[in-house]
Protein backbone atom coordinates (compact mmCIF):
# COMPACT_ATOMS: atom_id res chain seq x y z
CA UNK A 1 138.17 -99.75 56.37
CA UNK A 2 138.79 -102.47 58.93
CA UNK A 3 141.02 -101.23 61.56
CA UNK A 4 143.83 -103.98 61.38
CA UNK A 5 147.20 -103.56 60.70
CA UNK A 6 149.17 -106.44 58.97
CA UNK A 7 152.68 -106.80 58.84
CA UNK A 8 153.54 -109.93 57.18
CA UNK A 9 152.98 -111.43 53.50
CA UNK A 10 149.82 -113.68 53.08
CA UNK A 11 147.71 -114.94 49.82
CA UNK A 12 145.36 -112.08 50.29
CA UNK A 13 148.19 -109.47 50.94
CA UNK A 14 149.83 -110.35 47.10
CA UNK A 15 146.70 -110.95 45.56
CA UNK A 16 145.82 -107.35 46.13
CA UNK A 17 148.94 -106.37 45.33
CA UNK A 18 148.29 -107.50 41.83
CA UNK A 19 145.20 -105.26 41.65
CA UNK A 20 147.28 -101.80 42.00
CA UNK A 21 147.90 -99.43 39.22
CA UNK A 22 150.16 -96.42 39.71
CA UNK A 23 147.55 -93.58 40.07
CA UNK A 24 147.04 -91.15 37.87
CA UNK A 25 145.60 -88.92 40.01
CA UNK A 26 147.54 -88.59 42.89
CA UNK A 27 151.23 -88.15 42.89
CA UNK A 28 153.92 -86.57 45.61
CA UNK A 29 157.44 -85.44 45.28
CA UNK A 30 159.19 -87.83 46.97
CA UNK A 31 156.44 -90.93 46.27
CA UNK A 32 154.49 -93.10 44.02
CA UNK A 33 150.76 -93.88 44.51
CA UNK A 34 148.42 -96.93 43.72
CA UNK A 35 145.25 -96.90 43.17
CA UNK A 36 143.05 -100.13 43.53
CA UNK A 37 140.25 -101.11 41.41
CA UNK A 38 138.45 -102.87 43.94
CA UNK A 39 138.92 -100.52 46.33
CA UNK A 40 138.02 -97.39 44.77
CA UNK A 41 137.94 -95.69 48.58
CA UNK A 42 141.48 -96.35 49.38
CA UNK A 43 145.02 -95.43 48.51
CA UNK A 44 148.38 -97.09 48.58
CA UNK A 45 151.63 -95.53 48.91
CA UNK A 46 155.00 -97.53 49.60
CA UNK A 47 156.52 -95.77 53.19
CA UNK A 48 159.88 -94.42 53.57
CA UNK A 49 161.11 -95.56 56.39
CA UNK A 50 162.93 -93.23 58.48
CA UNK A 51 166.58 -93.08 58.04
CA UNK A 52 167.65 -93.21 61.79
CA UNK A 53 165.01 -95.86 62.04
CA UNK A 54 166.69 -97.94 59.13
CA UNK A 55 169.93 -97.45 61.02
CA UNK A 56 168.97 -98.48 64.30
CA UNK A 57 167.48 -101.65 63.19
CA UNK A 58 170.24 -102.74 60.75
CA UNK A 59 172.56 -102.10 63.73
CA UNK A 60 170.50 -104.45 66.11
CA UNK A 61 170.20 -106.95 63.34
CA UNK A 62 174.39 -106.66 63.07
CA UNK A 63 174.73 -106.94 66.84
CA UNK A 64 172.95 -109.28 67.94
CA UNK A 65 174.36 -113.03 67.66
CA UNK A 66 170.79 -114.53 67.47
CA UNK A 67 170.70 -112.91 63.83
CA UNK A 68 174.49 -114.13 62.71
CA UNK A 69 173.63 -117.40 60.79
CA UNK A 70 170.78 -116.25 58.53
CA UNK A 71 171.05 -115.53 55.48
CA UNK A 72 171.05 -111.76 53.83
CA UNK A 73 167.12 -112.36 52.51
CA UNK A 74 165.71 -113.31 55.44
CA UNK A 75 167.40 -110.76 57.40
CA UNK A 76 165.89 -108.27 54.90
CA UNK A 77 162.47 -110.22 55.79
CA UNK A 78 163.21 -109.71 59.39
CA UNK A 79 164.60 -106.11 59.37
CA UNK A 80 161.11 -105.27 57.14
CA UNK A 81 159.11 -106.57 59.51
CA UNK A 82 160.62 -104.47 62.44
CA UNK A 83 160.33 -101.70 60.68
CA UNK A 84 157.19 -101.96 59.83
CA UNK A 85 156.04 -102.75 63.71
CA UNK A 86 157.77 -99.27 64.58
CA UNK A 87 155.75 -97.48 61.82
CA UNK A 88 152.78 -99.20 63.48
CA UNK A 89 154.04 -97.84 66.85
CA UNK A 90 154.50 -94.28 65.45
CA UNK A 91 151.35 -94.80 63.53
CA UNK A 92 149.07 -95.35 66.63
CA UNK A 93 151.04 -92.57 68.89
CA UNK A 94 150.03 -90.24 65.76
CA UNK A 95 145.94 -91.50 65.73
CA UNK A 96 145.97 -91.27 69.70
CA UNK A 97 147.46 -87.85 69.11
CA UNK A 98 144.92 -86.55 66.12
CA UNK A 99 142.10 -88.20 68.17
CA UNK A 100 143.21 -85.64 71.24
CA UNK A 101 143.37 -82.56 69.69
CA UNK A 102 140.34 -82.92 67.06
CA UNK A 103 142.98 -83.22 64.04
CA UNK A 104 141.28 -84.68 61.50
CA UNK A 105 143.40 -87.82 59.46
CA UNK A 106 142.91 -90.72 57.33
CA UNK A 107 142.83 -93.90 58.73
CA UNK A 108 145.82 -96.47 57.83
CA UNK A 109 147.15 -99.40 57.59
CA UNK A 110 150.47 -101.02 56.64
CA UNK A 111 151.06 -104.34 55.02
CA UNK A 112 154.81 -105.89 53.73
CA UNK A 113 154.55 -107.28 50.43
CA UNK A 114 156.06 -107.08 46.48
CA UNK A 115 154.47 -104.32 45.16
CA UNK A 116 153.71 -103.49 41.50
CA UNK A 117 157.02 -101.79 40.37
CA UNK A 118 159.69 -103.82 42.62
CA UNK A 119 160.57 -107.51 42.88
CA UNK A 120 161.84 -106.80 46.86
CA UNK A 121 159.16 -106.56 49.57
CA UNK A 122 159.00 -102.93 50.94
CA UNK A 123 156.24 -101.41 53.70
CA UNK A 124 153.09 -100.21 52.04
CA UNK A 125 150.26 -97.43 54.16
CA UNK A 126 146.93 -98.60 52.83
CA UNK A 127 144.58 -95.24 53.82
CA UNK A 128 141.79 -93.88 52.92
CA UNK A 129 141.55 -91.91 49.96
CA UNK A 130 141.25 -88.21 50.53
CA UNK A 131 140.00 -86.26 47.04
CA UNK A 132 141.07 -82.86 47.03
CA UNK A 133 142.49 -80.51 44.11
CA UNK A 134 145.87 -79.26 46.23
CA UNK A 135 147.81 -79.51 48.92
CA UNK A 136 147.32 -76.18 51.42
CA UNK A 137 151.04 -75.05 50.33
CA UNK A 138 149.94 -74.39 46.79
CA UNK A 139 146.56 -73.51 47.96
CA UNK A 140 146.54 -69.18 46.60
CA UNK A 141 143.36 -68.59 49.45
CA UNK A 142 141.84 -70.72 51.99
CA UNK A 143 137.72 -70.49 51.25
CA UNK A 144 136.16 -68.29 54.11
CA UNK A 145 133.69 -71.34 55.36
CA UNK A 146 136.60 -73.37 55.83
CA UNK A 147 139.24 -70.41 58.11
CA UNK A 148 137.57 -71.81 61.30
CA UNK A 149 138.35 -75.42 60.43
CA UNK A 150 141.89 -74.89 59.64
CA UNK A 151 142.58 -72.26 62.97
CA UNK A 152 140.99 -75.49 65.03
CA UNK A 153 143.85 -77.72 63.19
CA UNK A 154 146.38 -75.34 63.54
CA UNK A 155 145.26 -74.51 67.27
CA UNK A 156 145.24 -78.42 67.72
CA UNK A 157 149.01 -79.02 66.61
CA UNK A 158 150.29 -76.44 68.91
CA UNK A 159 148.20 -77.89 72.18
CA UNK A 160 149.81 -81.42 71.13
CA UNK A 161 153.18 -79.70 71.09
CA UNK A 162 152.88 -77.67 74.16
CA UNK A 163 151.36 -80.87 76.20
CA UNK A 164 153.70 -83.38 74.78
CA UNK A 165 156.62 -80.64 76.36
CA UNK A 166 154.87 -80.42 79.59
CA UNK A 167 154.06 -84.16 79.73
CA UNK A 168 157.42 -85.47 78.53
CA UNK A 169 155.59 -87.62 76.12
CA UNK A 170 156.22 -87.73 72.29
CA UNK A 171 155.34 -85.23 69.80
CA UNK A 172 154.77 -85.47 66.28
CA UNK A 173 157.68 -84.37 64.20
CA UNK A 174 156.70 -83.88 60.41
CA UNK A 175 154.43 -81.01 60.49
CA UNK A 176 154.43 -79.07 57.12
CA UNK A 177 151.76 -77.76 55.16
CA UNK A 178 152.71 -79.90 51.92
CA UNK A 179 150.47 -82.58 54.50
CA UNK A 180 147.85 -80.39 54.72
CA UNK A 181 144.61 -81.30 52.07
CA UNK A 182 141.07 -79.52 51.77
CA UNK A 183 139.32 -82.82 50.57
CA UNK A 184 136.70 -85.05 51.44
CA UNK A 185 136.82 -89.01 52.13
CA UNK A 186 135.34 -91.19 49.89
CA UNK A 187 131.42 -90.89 50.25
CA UNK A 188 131.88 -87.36 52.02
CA UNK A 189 130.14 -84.13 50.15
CA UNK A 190 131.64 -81.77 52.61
CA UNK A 191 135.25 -80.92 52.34
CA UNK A 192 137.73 -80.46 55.74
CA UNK A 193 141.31 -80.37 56.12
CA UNK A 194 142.93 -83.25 56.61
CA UNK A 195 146.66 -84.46 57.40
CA UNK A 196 147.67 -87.11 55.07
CA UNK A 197 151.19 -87.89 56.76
CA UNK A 198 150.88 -91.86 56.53
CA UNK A 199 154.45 -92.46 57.94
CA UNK A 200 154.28 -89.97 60.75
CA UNK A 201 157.94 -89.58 63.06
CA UNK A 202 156.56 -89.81 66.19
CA UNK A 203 160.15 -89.11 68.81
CA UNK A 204 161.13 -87.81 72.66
CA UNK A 205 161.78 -83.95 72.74
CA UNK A 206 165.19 -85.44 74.20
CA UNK A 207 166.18 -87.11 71.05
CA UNK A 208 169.61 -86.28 69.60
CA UNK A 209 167.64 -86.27 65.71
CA UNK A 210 169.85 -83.45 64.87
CA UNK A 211 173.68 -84.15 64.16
CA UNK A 212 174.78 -80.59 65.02
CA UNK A 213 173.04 -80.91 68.61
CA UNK A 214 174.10 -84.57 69.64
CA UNK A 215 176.77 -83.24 71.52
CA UNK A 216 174.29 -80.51 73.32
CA UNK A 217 171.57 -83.52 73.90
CA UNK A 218 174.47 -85.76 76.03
CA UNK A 219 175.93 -83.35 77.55
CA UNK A 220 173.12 -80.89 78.27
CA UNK A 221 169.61 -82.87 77.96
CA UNK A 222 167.92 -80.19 79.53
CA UNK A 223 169.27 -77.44 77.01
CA UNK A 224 168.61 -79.70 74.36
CA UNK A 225 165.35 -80.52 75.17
CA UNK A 226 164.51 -76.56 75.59
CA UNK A 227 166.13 -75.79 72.36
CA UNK A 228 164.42 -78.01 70.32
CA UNK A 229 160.85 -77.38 71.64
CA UNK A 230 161.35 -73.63 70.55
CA UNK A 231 162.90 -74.85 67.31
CA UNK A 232 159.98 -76.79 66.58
CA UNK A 233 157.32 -74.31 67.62
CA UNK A 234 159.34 -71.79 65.46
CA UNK A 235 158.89 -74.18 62.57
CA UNK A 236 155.44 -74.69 62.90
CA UNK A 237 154.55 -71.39 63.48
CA UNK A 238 156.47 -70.18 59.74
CA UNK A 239 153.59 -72.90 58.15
CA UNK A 240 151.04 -71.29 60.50
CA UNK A 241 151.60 -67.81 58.88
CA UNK A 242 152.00 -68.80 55.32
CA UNK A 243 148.18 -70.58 56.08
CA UNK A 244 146.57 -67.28 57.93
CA UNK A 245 148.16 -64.97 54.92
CA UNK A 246 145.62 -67.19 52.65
CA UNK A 247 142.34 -65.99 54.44
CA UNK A 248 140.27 -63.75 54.01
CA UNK A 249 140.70 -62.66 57.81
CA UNK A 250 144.64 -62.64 58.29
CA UNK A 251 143.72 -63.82 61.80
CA UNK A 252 143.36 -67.69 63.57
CA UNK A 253 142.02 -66.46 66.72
CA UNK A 254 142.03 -70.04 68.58
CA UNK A 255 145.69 -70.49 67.12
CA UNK A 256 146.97 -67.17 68.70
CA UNK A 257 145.46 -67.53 71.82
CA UNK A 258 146.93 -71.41 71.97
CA UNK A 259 150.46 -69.73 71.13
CA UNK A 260 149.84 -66.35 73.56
CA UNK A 261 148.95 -69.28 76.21
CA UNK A 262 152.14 -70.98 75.19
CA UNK A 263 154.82 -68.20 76.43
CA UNK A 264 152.99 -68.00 79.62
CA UNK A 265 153.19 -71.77 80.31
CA UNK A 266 156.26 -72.48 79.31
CA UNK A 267 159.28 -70.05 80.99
CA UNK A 268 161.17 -67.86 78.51
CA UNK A 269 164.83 -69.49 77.77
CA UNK A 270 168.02 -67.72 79.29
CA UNK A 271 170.51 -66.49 77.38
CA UNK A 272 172.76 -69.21 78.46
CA UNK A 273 170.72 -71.08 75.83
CA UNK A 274 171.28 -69.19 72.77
CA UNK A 275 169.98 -71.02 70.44
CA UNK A 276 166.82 -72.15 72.35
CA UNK A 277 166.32 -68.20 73.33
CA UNK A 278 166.71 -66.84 69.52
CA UNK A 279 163.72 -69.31 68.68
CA UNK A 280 161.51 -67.99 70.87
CA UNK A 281 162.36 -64.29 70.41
CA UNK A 282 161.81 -65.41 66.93
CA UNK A 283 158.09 -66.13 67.53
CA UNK A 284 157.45 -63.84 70.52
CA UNK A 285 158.16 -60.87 68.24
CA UNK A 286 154.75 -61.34 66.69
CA UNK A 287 153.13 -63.16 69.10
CA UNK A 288 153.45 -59.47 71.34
CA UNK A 289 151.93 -57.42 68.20
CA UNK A 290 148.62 -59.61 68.40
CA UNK A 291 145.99 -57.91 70.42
């Protein structure tokens, strides 16, 4: 897969747009898959944007006076476009991220164009196809050849949050097991787990994503900030023990040592910051059982 990402509508772009059929053999919750017939390897899936990412764009389309005389389409055109560039931006923060830690993704691109079911142009991830039978949330036991692989991915996600904390840096916000696949690429014979998040929220530990904690994030960035890295550790760590009760061990050794690690680098909340403090007891309660 050539490693280009496109974000504007050319004769190639709707000519393979033409090609896609809904797939049969892939389908999500929350979205609708194409396969290609030329492209057997690949899969396309039209991105939801981010709602405080549609927001903040429509607002900067509605403020700003070099946008007031054009007309509602090719604002739409425009405001597509930008959001697309930001899912690029997210996009590569995510790779860089994966690349890091020795997570294992598909590659992707994004292209705007009409696709098969809708007469408006909308943001399409073109990735590679992973083949798998499940996702690892309705997985009922994780094969023993594979408990090492998933402990490395799990041990890997925790690093990225823990370093992303320490660094001030992004961190990678959509972490749930429904992402998680045992599959293989196309041409692969040996399955791995892979993350098949193609419109990854990629955001500062300092921003106010949560309405209940806006006020907390102006007021007290440094609570804030605290609070939600134990929130999100917390989080992680409920998919992380759903995943170990499926082996055959019970036990991600790399994975607990990463979180053991964890409480000694980063200092235990005070009390003044309930919320951030009940997270980590939250965790730290098993984390002190594990030998």
């Amino acid at each position: 897969m050539e490693n280009k990402q496109e974000t504007s509508i050319s004769d190639d772009n709707i000519s393979f747009f033409k090609g896609l059929t809904k797939s049969l053999s892939v389908a999500g919750e929350n979205s609708v898959f194409y396969d290609s017939s030329e492209y057997p390897e690949l899969l396309v899936r039209k991105c939801c944007t981010p709602k405080e990412l549609e927001k903040q764009i429509d607002e900067m389309l509605a403020r700003s006076p070099e946008y007031k005389e054009y007309a509602p389409e090719k604002l739409a055109e425009i405001a597509n476009k930008k959001k697309a560039e930001k899912m690029i931006e997210n996009a590569t923060a995510f790779q860089k991220m994966a690349e890091r830690y020795g997570i294992r993704i598909p590659e992707t691109n994004y292209v705007i164009g009409n696709g098969p079911d809708s007469k408006q142009p909308g943001i399409f991830a073109v990735t590679e196809r992973i083949a798998g039978t499940t996702t690892l949330r309705d997985m009922t036991i994780i094969p023993k050849e594979k408990e090492q692989e998933f402990d490395e991915m799990y041990a890997g996600v925790f690093s990225h949050l823990r370093d992303s904390y320490l660094e001030n840096g992004l961190f990678w916000k959509d972490f749930k097991n429904l992402q998680v696949m045992l599959g293989t690429k196309y041409g692969e014979k040996e399955e791995h787990p892979y993350i098949v998040d193609v419109d990854p929220l990629m955001i500062s530990w300092s921003d106010p994503k949560l309405p209940e904690y806006k006020k907390t994030a102006k007021e007290h960035p440094s609570e804030y900030k605290e609070w939600h890295f134990w929130d999100e550790i917390e989080r992680v760590f409920i998919h992380m023990r759903g995943a170990e009760s499926k082996t055959i061990s019970l036990n991600f050794k790399k994975t607990r040592e990463v979180l053991k690690n964890i409480m000694k680098d980063i200092p235990e909340p005070d009390w003044d910051n309930r919320g951030a403090k009940e997270k980590y007891s939250s965790v730290f309660d098993y984390v002190k059982k594990w030998k």
